[in-house]
PDB file of N, CA and C in Angstrom:
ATOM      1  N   UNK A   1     -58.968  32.054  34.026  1.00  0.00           N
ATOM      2  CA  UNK A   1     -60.088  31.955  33.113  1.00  0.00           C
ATOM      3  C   UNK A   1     -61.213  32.862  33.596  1.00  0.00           C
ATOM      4  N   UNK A   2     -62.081  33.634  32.795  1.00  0.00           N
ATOM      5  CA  UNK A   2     -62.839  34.626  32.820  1.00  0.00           C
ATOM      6  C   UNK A   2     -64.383  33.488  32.743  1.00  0.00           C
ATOM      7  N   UNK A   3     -64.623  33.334  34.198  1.00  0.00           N
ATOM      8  CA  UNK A   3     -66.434  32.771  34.156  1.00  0.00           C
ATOM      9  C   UNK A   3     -67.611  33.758  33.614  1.00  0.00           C
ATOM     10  N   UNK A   4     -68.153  33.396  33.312  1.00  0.00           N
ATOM     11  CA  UNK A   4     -69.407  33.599  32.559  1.00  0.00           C
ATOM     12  C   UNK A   4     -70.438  33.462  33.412  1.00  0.00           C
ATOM     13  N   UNK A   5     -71.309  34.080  33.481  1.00  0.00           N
ATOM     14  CA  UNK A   5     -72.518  34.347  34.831  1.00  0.00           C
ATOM     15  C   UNK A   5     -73.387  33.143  35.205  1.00  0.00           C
ATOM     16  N   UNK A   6     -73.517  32.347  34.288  1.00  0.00           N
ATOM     17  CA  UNK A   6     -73.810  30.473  34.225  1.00  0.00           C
ATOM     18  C   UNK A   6     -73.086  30.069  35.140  1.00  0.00           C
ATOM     19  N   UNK A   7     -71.698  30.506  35.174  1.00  0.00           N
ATOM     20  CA  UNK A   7     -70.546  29.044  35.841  1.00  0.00           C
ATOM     21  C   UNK A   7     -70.228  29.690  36.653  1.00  0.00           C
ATOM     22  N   UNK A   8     -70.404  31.363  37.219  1.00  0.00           N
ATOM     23  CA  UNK A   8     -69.881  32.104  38.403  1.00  0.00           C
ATOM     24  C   UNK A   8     -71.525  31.442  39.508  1.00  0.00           C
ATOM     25  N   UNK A   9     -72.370  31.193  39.098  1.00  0.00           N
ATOM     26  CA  UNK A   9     -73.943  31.101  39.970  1.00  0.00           C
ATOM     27  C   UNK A   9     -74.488  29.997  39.589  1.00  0.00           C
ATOM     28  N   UNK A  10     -73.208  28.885  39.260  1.00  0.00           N
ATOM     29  CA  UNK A  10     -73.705  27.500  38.878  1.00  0.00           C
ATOM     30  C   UNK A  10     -74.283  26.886  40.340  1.00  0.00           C
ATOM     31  N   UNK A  11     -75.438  26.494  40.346  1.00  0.00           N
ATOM     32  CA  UNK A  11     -75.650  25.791  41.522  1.00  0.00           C
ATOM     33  C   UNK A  11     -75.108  24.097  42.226  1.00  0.00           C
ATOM     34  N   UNK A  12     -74.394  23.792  40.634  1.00  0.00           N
ATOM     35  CA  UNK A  12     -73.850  22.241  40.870  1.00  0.00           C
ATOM     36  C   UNK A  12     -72.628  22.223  41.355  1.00  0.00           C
ATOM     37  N   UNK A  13     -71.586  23.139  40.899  1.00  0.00           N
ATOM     38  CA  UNK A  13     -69.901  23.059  41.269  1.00  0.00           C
ATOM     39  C   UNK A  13     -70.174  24.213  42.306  1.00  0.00           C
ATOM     40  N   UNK A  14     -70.962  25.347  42.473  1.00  0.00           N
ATOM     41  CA  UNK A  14     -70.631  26.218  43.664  1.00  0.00           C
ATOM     42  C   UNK A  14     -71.099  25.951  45.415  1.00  0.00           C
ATOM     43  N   UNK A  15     -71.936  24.606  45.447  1.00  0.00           N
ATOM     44  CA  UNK A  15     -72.447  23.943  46.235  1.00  0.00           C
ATOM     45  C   UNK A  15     -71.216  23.424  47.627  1.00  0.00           C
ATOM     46  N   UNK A  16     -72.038  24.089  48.662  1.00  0.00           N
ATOM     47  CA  UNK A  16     -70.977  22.986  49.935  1.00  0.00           C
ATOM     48  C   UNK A  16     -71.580  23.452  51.411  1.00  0.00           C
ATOM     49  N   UNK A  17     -71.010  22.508  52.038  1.00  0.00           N
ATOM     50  CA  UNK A  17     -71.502  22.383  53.268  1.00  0.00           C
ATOM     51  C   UNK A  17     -70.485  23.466  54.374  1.00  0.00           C
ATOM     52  N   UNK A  18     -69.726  24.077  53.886  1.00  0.00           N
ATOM     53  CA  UNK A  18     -68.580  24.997  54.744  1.00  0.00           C
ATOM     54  C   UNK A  18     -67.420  24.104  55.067  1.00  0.00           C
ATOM     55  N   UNK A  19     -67.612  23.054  55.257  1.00  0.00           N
ATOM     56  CA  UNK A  19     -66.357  22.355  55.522  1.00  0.00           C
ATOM     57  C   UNK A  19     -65.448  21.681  54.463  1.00  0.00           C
ATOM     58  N   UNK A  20     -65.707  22.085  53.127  1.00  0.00           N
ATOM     59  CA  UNK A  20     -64.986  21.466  52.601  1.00  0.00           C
ATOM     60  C   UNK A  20     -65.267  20.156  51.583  1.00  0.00           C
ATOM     61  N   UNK A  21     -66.687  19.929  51.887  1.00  0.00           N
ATOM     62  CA  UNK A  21     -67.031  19.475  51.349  1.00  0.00           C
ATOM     63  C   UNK A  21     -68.551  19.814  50.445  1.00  0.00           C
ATOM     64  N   UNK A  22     -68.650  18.835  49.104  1.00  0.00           N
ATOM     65  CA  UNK A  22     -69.654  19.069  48.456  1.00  0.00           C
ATOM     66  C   UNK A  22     -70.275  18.093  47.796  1.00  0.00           C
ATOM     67  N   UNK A  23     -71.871  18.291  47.284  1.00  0.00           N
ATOM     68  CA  UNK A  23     -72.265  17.096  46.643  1.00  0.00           C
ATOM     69  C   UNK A  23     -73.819  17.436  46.794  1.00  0.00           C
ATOM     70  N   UNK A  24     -73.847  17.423  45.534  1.00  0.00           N
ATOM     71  CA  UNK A  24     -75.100  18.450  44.478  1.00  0.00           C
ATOM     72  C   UNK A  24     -75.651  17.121  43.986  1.00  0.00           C
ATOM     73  N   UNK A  25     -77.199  16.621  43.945  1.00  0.00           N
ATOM     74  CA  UNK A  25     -77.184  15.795  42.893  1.00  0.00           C
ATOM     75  C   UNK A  25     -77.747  16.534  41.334  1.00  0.00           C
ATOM     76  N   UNK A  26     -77.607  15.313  40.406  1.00  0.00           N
ATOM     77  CA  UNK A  26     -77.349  16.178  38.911  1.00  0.00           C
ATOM     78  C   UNK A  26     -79.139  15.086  38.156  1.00  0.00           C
ATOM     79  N   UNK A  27     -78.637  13.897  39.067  1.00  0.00           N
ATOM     80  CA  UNK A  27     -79.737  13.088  38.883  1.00  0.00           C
ATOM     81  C   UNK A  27     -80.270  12.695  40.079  1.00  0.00           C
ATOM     82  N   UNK A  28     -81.469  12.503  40.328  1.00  0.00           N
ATOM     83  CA  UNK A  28     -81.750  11.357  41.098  1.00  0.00           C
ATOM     84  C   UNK A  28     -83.419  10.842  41.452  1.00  0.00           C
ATOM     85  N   UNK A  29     -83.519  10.070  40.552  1.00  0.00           N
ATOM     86  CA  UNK A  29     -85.035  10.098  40.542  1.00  0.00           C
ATOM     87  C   UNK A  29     -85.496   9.008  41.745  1.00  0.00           C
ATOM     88  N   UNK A  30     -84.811   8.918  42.490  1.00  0.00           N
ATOM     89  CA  UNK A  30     -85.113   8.634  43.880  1.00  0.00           C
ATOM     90  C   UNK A  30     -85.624   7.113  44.010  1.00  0.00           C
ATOM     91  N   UNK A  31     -85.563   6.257  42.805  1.00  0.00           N
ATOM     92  CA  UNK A  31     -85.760   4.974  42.571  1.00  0.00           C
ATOM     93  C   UNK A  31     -84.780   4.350  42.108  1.00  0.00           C
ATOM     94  N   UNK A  32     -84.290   4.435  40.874  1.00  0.00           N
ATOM     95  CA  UNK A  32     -83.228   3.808  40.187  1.00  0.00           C
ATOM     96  C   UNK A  32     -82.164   4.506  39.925  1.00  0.00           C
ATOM     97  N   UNK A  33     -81.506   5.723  39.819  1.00  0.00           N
ATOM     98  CA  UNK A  33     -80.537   6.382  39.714  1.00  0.00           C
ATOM     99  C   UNK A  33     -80.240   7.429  40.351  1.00  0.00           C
ATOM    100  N   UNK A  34     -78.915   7.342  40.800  1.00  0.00           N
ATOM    101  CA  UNK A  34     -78.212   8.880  41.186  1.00  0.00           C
ATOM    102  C   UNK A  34     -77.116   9.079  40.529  1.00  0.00           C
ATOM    103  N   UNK A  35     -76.938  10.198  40.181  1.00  0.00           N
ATOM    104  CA  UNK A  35     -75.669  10.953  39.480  1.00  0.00           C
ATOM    105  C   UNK A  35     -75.277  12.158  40.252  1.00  0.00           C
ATOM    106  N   UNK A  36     -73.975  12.475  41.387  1.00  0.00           N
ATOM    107  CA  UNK A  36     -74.146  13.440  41.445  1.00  0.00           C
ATOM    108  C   UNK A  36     -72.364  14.070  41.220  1.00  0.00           C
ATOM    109  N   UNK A  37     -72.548  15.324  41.435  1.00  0.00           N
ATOM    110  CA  UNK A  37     -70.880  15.960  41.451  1.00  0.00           C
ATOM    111  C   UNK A  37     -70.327  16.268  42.920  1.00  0.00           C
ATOM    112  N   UNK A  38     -69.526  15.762  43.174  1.00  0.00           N
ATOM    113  CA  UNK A  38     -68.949  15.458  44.712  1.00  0.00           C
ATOM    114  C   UNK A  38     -67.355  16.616  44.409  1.00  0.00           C
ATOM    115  N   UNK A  39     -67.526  17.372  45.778  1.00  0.00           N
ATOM    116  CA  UNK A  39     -66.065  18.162  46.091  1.00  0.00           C
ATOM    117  C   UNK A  39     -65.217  17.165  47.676  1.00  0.00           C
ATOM    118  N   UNK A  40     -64.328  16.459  47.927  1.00  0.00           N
ATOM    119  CA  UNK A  40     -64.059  16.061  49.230  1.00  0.00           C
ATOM    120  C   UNK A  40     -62.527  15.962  48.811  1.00  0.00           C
ATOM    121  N   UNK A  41     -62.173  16.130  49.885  1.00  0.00           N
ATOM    122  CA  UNK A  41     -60.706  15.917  50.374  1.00  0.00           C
ATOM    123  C   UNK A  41     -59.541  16.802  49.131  1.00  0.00           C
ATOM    124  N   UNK A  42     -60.003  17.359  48.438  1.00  0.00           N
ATOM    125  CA  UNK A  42     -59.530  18.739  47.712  1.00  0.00           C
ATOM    126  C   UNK A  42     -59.659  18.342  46.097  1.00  0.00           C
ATOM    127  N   UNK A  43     -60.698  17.237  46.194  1.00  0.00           N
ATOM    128  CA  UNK A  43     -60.628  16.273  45.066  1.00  0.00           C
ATOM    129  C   UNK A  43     -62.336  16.607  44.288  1.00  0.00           C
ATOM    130  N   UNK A  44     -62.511  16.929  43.277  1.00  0.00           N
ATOM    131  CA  UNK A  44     -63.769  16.618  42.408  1.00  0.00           C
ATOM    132  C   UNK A  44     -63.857  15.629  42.084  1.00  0.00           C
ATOM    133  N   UNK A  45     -65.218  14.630  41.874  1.00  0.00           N
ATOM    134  CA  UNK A  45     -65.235  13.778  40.623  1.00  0.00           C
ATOM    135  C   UNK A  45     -66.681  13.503  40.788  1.00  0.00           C
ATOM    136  N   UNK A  46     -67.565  12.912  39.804  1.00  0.00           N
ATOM    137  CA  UNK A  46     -68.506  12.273  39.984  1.00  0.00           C
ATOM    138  C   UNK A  46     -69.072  10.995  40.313  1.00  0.00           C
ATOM    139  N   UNK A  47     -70.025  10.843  40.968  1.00  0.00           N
ATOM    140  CA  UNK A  47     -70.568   9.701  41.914  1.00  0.00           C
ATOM    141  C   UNK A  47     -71.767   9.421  40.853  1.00  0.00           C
ATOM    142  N   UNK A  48     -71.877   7.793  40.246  1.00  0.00           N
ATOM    143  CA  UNK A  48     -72.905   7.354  39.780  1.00  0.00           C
ATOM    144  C   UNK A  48     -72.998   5.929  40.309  1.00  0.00           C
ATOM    145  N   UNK A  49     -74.450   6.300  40.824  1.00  0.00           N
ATOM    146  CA  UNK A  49     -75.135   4.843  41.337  1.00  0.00           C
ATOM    147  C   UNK A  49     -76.665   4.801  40.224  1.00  0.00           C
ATOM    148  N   UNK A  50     -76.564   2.837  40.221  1.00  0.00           N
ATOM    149  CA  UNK A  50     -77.775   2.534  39.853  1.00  0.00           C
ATOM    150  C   UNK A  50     -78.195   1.814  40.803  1.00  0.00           C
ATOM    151  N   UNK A  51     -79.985   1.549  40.856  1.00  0.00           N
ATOM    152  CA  UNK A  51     -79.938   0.592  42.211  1.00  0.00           C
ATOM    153  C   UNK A  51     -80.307  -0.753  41.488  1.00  0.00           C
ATOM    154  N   UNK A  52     -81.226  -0.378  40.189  1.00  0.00           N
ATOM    155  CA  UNK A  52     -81.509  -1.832  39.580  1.00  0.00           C
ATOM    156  C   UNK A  52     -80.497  -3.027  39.229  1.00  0.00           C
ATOM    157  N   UNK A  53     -79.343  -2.147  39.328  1.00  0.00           N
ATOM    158  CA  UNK A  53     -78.349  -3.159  38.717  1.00  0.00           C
ATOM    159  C   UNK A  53     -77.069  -3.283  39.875  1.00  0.00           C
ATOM    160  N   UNK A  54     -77.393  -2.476  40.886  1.00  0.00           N
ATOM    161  CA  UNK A  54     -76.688  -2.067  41.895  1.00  0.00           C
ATOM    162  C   UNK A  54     -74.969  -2.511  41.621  1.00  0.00           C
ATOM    163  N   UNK A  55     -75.145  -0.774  40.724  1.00  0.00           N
ATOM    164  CA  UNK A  55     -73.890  -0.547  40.109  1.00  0.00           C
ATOM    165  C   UNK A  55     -72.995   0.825  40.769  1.00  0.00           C
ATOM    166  N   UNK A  56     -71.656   1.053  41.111  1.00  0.00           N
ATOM    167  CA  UNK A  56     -71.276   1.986  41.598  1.00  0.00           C
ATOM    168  C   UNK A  56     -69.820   2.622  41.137  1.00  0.00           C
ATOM    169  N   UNK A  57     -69.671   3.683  40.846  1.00  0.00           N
ATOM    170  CA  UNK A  57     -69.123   4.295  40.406  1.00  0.00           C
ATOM    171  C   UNK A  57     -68.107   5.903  40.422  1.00  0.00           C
ATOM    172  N   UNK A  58     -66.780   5.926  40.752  1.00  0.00           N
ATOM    173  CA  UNK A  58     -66.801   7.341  40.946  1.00  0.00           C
ATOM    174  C   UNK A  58     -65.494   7.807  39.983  1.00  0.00           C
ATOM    175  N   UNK A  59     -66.005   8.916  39.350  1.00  0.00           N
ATOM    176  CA  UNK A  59     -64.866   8.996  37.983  1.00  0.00           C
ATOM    177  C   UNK A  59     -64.061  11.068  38.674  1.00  0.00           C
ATOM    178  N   UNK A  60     -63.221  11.027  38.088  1.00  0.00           N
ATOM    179  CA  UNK A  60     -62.659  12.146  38.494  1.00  0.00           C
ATOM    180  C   UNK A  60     -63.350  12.886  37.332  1.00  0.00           C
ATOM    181  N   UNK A  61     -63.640  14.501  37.997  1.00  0.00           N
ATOM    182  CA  UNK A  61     -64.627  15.003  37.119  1.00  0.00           C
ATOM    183  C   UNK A  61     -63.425  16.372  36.689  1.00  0.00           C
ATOM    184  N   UNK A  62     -63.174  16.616  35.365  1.00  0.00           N
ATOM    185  CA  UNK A  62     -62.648  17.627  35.002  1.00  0.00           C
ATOM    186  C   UNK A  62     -63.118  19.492  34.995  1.00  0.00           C
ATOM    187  N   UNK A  63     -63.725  19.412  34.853  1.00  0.00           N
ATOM    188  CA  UNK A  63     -64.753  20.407  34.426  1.00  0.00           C
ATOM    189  C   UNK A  63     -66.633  19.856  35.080  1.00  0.00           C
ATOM    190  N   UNK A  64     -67.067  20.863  34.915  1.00  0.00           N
ATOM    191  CA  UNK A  64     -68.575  20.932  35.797  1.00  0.00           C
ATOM    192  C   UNK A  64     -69.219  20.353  34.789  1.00  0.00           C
ATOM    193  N   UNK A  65     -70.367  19.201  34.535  1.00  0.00           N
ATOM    194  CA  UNK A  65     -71.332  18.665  33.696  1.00  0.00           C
ATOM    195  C   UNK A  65     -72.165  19.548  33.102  1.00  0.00           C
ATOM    196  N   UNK A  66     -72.334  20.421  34.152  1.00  0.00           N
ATOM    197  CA  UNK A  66     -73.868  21.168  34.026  1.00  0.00           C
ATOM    198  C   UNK A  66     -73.107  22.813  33.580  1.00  0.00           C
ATOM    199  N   UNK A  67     -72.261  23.446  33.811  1.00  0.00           N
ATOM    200  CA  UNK A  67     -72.248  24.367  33.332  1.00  0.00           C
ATOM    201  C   UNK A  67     -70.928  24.553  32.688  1.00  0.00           C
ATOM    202  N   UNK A  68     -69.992  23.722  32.742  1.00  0.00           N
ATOM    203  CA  UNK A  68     -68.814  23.209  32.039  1.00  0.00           C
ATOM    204  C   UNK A  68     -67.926  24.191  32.345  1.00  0.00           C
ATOM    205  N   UNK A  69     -67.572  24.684  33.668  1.00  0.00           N
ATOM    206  CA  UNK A  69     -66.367  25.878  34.329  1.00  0.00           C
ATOM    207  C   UNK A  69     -65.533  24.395  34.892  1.00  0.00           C
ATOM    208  N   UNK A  70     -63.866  24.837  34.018  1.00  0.00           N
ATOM    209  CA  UNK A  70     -63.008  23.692  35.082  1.00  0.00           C
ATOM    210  C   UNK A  70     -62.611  23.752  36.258  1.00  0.00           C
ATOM    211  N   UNK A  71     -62.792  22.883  37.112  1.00  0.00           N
ATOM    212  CA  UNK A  71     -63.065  22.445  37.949  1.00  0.00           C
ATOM    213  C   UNK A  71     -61.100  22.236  38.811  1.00  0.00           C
ATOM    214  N   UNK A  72     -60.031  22.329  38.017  1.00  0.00           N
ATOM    215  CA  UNK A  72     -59.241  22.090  38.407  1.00  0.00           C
ATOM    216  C   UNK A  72     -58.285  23.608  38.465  1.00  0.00           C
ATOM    217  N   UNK A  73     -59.027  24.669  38.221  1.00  0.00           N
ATOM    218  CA  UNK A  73     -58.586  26.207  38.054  1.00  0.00           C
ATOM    219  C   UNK A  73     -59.383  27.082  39.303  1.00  0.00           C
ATOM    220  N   UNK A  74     -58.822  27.969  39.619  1.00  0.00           N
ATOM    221  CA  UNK A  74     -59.366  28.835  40.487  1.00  0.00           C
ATOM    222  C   UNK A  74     -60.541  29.884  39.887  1.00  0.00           C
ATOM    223  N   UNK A  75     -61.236  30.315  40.502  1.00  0.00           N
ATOM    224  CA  UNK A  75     -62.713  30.928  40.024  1.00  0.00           C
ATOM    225  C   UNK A  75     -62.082  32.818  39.646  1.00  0.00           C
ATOM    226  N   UNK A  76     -62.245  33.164  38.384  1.00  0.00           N
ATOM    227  CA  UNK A  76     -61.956  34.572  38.536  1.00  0.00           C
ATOM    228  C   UNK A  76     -63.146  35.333  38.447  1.00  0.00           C
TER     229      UNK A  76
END
């Protein structure tokens, strides 16, 4: 797949620490919610926490939220 200059310099899916891992938040207003997009163990998905309702959540993420490049294809 041919990226588009959005999803080649996305700052949410191109995010990591060198080792392999990643995790950008998408939300987090530092009181009641976080949303973020997590890379670990060769796996994507997203991480949603609430704290008011202290709810937790992690869904396998197909494609990027924020700039919508899939996530399960190699970058050309």
């Amino acid at each position: 797949m041919k990226l588009t200059e959005k999803q080649k310099n996305c700052p949410y899916c191109h995010f990591h620490d060198g080792a392999g891992f990643a995790s950008k938040a998408i939300i987090d207003d530092g009181f009641r919610t976080e949303v973020k997009l997590v890379y670990e163990l060769g796996e994507w998905y997203l991480y949603e926490r609430t704290y008011e309702n202290e709810i937790e959540s992690e869904e396998p993420a197909i494609a990027c939220p924020m700039c919508r490049r899939p996530l399960n294809e190699e970058d050309n």
